[in-house]
PDB file of N, CA and C in Angstrom:
ATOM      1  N   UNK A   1    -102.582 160.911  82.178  1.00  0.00           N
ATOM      2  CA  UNK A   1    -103.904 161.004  81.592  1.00  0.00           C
ATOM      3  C   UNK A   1    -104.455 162.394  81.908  1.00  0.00           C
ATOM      4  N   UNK A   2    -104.997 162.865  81.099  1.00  0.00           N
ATOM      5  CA  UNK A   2    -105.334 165.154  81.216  1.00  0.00           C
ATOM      6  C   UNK A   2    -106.532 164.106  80.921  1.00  0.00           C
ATOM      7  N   UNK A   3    -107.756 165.370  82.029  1.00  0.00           N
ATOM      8  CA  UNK A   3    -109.035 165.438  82.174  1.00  0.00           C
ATOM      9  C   UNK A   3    -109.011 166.858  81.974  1.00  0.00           C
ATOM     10  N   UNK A   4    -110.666 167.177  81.579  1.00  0.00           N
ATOM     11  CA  UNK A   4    -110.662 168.281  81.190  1.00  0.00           C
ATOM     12  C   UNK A   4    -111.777 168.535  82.374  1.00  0.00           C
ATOM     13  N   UNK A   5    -112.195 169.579  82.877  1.00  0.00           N
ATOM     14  CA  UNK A   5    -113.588 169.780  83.982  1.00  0.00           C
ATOM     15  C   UNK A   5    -114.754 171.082  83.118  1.00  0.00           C
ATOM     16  N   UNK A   6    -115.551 170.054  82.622  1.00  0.00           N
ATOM     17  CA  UNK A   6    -116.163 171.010  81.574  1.00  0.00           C
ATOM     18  C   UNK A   6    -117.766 171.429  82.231  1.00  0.00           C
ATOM     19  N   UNK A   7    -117.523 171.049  83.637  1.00  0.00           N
ATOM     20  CA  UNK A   7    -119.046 172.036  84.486  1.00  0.00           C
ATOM     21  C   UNK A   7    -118.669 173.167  84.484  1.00  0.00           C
ATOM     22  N   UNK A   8    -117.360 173.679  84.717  1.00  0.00           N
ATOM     23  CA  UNK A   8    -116.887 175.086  85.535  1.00  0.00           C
ATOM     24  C   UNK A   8    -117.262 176.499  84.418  1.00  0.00           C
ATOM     25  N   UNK A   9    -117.610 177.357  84.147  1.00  0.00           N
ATOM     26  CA  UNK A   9    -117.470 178.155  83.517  1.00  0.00           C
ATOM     27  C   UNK A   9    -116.996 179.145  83.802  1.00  0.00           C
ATOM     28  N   UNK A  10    -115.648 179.253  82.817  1.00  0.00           N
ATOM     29  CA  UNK A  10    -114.713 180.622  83.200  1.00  0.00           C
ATOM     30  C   UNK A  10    -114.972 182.069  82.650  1.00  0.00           C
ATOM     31  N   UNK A  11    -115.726 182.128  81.482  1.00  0.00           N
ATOM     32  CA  UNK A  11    -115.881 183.762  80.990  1.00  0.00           C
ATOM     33  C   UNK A  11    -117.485 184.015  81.014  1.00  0.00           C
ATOM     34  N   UNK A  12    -118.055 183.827  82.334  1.00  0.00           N
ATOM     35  CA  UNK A  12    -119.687 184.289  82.202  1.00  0.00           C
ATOM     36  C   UNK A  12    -120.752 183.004  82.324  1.00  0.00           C
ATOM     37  N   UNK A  13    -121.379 182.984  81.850  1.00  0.00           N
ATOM     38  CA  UNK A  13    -122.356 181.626  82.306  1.00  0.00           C
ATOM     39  C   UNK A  13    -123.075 181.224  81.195  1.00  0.00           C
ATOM     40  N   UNK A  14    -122.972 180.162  80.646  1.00  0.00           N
ATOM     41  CA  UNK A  14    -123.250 179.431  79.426  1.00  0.00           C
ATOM     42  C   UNK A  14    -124.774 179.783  78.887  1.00  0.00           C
ATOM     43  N   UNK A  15    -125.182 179.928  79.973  1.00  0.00           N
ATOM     44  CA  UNK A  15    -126.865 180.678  79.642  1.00  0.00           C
ATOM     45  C   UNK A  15    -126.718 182.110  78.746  1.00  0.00           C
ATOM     46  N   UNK A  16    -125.637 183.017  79.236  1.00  0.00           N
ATOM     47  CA  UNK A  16    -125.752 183.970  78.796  1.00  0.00           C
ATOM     48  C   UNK A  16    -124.957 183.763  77.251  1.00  0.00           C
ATOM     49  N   UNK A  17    -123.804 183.325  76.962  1.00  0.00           N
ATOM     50  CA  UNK A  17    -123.678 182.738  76.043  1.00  0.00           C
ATOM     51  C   UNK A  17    -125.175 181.966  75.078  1.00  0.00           C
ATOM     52  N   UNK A  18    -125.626 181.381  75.428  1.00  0.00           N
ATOM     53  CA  UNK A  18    -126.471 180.441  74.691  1.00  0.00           C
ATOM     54  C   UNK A  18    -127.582 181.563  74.462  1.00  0.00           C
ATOM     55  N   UNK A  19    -127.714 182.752  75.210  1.00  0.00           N
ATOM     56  CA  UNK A  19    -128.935 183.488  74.953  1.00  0.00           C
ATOM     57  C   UNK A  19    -128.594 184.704  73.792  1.00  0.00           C
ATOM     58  N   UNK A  20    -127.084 184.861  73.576  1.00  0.00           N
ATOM     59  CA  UNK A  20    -126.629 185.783  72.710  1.00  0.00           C
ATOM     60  C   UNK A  20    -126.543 185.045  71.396  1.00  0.00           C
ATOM     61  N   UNK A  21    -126.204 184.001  71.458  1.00  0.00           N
ATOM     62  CA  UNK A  21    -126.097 182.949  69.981  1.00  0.00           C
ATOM     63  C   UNK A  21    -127.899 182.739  69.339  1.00  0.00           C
ATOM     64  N   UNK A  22    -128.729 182.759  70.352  1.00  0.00           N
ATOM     65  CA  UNK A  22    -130.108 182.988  69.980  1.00  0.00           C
ATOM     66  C   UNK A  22    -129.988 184.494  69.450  1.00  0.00           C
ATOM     67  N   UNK A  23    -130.019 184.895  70.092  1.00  0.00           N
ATOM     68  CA  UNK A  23    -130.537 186.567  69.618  1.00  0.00           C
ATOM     69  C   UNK A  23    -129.780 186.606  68.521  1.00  0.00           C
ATOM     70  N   UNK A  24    -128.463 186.611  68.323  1.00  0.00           N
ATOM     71  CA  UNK A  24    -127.683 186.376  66.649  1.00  0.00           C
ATOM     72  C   UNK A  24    -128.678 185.686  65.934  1.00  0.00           C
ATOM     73  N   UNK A  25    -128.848 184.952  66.124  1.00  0.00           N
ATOM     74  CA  UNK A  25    -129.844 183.670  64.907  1.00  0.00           C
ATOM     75  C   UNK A  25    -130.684 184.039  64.741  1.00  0.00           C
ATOM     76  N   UNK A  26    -131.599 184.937  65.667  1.00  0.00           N
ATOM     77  CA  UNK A  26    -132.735 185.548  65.189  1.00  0.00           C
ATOM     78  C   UNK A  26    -132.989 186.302  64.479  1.00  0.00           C
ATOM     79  N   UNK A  27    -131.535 187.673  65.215  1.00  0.00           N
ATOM     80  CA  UNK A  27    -131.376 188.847  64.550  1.00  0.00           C
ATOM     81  C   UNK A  27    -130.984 188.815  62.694  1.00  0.00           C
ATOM     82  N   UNK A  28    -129.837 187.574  62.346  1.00  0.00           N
ATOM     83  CA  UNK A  28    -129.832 187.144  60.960  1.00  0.00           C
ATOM     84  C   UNK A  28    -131.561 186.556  60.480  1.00  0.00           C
ATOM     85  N   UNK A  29    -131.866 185.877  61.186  1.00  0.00           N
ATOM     86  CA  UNK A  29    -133.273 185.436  60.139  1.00  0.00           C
ATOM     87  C   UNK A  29    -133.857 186.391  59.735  1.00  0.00           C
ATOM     88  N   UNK A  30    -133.914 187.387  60.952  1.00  0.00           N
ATOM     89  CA  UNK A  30    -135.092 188.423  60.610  1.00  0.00           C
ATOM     90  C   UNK A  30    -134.577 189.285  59.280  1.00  0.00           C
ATOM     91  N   UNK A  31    -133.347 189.855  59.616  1.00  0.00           N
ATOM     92  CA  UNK A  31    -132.125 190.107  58.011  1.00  0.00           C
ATOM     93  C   UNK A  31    -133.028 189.375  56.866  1.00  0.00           C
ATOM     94  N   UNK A  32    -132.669 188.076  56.895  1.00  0.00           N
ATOM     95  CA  UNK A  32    -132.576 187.517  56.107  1.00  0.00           C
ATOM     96  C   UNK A  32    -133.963 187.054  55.284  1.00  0.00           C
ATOM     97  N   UNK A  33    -135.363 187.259  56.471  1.00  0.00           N
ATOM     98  CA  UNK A  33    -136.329 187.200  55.683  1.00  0.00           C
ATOM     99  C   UNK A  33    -136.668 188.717  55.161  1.00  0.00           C
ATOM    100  N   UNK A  34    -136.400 189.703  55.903  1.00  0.00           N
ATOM    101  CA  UNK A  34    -136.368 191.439  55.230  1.00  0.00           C
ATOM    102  C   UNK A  34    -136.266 191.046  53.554  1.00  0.00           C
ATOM    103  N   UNK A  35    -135.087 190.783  53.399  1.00  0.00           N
ATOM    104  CA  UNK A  35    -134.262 190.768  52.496  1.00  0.00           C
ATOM    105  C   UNK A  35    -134.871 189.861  51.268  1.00  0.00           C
ATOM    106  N   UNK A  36    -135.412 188.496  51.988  1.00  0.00           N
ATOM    107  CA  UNK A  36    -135.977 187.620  50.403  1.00  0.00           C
ATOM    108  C   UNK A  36    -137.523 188.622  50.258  1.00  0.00           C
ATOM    109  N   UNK A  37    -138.188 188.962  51.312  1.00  0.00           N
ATOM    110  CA  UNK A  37    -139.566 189.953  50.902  1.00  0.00           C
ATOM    111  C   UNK A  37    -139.309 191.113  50.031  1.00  0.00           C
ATOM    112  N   UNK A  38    -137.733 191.744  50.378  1.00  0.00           N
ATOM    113  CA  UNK A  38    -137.913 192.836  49.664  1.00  0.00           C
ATOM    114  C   UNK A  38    -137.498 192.692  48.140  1.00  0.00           C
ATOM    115  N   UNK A  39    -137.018 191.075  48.018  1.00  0.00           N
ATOM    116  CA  UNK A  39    -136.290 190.872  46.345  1.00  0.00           C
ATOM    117  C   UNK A  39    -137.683 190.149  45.968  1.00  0.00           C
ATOM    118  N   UNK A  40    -138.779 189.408  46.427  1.00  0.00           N
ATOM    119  CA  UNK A  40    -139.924 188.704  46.109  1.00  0.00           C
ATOM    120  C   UNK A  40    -140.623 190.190  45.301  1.00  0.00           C
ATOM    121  N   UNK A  41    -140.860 191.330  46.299  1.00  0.00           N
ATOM    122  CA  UNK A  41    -141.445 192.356  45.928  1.00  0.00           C
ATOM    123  C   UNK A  41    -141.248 193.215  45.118  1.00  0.00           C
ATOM    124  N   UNK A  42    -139.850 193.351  44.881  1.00  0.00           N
ATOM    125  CA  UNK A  42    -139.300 193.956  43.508  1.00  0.00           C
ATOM    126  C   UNK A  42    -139.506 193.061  42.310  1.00  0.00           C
ATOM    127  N   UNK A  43    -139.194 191.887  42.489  1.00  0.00           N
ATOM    128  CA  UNK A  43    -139.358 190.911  41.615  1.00  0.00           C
ATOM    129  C   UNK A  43    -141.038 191.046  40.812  1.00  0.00           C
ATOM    130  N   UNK A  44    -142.047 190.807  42.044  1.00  0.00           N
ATOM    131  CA  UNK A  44    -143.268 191.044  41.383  1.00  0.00           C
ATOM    132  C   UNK A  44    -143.707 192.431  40.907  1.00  0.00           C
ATOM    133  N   UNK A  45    -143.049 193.311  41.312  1.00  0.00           N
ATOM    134  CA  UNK A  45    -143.356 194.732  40.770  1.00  0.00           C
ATOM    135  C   UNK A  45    -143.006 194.694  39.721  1.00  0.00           C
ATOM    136  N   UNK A  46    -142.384 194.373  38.722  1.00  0.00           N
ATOM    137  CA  UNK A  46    -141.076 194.222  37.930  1.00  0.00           C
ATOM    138  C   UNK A  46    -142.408 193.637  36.965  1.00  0.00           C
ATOM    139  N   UNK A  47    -143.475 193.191  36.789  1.00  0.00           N
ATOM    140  CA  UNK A  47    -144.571 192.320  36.431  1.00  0.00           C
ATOM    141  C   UNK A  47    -144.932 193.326  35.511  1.00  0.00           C
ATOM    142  N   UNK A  48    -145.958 192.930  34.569  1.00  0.00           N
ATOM    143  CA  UNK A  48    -146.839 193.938  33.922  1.00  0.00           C
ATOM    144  C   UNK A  48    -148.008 193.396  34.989  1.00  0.00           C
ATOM    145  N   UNK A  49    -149.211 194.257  34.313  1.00  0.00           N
ATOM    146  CA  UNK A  49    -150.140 193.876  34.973  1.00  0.00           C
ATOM    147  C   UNK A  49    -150.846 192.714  34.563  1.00  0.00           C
ATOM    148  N   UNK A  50    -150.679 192.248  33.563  1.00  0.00           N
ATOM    149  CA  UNK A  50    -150.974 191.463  32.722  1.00  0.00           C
ATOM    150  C   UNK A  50    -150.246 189.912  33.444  1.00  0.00           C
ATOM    151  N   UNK A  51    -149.411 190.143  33.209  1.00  0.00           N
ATOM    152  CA  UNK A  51    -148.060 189.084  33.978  1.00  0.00           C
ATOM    153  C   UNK A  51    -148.982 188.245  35.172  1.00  0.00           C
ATOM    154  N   UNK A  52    -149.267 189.684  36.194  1.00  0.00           N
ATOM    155  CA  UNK A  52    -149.506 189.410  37.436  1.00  0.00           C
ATOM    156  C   UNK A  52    -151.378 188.981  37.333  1.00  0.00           C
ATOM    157  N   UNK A  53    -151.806 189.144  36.759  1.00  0.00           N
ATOM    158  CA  UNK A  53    -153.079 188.615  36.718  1.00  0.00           C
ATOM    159  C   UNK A  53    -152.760 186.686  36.125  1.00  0.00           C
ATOM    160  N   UNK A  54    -151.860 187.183  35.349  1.00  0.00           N
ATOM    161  CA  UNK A  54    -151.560 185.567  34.901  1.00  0.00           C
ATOM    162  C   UNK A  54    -151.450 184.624  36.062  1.00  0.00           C
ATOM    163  N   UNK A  55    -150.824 184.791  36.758  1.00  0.00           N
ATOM    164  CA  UNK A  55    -150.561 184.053  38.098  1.00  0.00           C
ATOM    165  C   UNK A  55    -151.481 184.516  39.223  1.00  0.00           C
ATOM    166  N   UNK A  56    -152.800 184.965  38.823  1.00  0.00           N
ATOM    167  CA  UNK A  56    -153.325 185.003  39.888  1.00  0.00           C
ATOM    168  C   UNK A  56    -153.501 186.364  41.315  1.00  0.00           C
ATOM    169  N   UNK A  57    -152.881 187.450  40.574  1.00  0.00           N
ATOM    170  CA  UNK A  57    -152.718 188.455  41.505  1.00  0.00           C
ATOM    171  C   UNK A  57    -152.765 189.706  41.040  1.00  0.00           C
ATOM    172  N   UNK A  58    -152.935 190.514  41.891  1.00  0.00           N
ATOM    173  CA  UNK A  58    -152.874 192.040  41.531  1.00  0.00           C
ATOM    174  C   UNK A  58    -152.438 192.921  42.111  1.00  0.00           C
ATOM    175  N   UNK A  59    -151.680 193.930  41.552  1.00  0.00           N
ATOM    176  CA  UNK A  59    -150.791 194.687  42.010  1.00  0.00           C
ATOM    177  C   UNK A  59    -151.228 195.315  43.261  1.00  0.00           C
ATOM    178  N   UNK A  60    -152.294 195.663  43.624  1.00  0.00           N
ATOM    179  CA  UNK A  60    -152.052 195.770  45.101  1.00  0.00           C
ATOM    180  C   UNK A  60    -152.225 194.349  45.832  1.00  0.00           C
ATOM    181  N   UNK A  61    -151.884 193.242  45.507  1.00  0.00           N
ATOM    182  CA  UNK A  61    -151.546 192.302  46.164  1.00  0.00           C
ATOM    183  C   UNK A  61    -150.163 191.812  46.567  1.00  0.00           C
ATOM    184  N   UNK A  62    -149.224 192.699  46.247  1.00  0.00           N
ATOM    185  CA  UNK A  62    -147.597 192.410  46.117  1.00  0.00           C
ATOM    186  C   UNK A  62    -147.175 192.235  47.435  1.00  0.00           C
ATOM    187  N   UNK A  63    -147.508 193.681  48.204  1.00  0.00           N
ATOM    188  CA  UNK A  63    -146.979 193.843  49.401  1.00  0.00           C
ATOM    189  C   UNK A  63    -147.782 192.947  50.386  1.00  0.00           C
ATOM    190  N   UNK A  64    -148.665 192.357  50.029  1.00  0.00           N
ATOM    191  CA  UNK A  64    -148.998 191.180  51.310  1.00  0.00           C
ATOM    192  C   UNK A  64    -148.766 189.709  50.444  1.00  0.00           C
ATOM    193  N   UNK A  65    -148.203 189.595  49.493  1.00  0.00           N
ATOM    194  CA  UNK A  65    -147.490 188.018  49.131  1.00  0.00           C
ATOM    195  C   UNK A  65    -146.139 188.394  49.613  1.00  0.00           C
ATOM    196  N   UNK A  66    -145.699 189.543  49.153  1.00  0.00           N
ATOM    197  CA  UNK A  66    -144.289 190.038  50.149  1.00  0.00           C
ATOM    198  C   UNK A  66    -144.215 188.938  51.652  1.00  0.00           C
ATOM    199  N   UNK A  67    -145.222 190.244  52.627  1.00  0.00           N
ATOM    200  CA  UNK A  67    -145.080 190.156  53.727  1.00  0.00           C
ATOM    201  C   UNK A  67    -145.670 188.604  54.441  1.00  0.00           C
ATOM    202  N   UNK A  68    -146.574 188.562  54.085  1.00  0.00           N
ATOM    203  CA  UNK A  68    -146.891 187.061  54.364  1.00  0.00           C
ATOM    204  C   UNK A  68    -146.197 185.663  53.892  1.00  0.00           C
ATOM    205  N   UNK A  69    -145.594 185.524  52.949  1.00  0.00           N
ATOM    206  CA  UNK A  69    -144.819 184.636  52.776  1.00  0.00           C
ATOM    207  C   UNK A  69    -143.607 184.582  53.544  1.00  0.00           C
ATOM    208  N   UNK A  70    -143.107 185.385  53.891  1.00  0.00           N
ATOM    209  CA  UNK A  70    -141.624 185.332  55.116  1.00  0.00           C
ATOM    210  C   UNK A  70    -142.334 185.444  56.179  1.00  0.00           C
ATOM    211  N   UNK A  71    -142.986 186.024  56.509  1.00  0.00           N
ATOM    212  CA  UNK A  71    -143.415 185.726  58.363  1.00  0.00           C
ATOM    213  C   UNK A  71    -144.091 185.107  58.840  1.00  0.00           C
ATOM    214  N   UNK A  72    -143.378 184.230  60.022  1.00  0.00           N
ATOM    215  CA  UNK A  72    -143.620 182.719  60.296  1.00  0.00           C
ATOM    216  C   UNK A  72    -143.786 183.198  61.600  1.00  0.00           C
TER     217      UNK A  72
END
């Protein structure tokens, strides 16, 4: 019968592990909300002005529906 001893940690300490897999996950979100603000914002630039009054907005309103909609 093989047991395995899964307290011991052999390459570093699971904390530090678990604190680098955070910082990855963060470091992608933050990517990843950059990225939908900066296609939201092209997207609404891309508007006439006309467009963008239709829905309620105006062109200097882009860059804060941008920025405020991704940051949480």
């Amino acid at each position: 019968m093989a047991a395995f001893d899964t307290t011991r940690t052999t390459y570093g300490s699971a904390s530090a592990v678990s604190k680098f897999g955070s910082f990855l996950a963060s470091l992608v979100t933050a990517v990843v909300a950059w990225r939908d603000a900066a296609m939201t914002r092209k997207a609404l630039n891309s508007l006439t002005d006309r467009e963008l009054e239709d829905i309620g907005l105006l062109r200097s309103d882009v860059d804060n529906v941008a920025k405020s909609h991704f940051i949480r």
